[in-house]
C-alpha atoms as a PDB file:
ATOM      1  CA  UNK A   1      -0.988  15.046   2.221  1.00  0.00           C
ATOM      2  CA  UNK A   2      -1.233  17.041   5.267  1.00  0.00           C
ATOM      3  CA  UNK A   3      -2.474  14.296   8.122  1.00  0.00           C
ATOM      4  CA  UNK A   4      -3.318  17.465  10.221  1.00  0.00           C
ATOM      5  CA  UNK A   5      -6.086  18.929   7.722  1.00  0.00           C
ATOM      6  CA  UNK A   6      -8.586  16.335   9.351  1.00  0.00           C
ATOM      7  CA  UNK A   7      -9.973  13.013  10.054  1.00  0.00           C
ATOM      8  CA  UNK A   8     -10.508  11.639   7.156  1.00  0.00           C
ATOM      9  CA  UNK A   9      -6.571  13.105   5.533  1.00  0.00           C
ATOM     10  CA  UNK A  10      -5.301  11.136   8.934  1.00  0.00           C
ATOM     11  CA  UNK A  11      -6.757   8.192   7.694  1.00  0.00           C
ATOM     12  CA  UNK A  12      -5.270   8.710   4.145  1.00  0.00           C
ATOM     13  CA  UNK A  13      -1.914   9.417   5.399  1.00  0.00           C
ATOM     14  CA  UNK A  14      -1.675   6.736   7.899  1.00  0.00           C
ATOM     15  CA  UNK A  15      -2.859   3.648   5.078  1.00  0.00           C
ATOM     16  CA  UNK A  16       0.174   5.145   2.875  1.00  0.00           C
ATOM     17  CA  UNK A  17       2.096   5.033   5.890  1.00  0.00           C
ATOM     18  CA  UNK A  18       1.651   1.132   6.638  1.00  0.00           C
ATOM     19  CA  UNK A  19       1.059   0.349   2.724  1.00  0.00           C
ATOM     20  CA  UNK A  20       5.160   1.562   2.188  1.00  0.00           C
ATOM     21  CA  UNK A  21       5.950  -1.469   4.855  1.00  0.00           C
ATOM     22  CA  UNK A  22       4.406  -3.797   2.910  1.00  0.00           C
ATOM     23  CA  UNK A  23       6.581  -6.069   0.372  1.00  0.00           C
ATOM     24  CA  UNK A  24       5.480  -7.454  -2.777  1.00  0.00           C
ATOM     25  CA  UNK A  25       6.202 -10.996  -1.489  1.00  0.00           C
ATOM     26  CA  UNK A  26       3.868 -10.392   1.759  1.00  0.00           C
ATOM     27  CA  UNK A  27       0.872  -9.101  -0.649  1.00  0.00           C
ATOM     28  CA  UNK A  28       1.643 -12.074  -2.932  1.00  0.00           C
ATOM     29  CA  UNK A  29       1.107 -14.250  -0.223  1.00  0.00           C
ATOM     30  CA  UNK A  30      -1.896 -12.813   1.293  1.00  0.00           C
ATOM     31  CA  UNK A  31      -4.037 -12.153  -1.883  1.00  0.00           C
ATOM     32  CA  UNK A  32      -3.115 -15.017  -4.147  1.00  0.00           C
ATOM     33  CA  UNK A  33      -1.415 -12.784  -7.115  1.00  0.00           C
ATOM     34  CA  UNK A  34       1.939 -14.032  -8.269  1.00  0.00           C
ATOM     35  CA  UNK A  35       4.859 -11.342  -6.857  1.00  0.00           C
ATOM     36  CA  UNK A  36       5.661 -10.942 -10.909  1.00  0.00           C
ATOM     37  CA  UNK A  37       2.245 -10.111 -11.544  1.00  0.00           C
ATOM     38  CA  UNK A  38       1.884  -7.105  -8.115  1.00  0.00           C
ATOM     39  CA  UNK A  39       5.375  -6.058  -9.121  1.00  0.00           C
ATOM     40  CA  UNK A  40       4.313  -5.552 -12.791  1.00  0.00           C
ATOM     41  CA  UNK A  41       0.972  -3.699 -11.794  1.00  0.00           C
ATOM     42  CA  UNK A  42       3.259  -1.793  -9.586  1.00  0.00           C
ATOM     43  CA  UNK A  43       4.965   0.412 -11.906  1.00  0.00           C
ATOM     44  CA  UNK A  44       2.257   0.660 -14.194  1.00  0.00           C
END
């Protein structure tokens, strides 16, 4: 993905950006979802 092709490719780029930061324990947390159940739905 090419964040220079335009706004909304930015925008694309930059949430796969911060989503690679993000740890299966930290979304387990925040959305309620067991970390065995994100980690499973993960590799699927």
């Amino acid at each position: 993905m090419d964040p220079g092709a335009g706004p909304s490719q930015r925008f694309a780029f930059e949430l796969r950006q911060e989503a690679d930061r993000i740890t299966y324990r930290a979304m387990a947390r925040d959305t309620g979802y067991s970390l065995t159940t994100l980690s499973r739905g993960g590799r699927q």
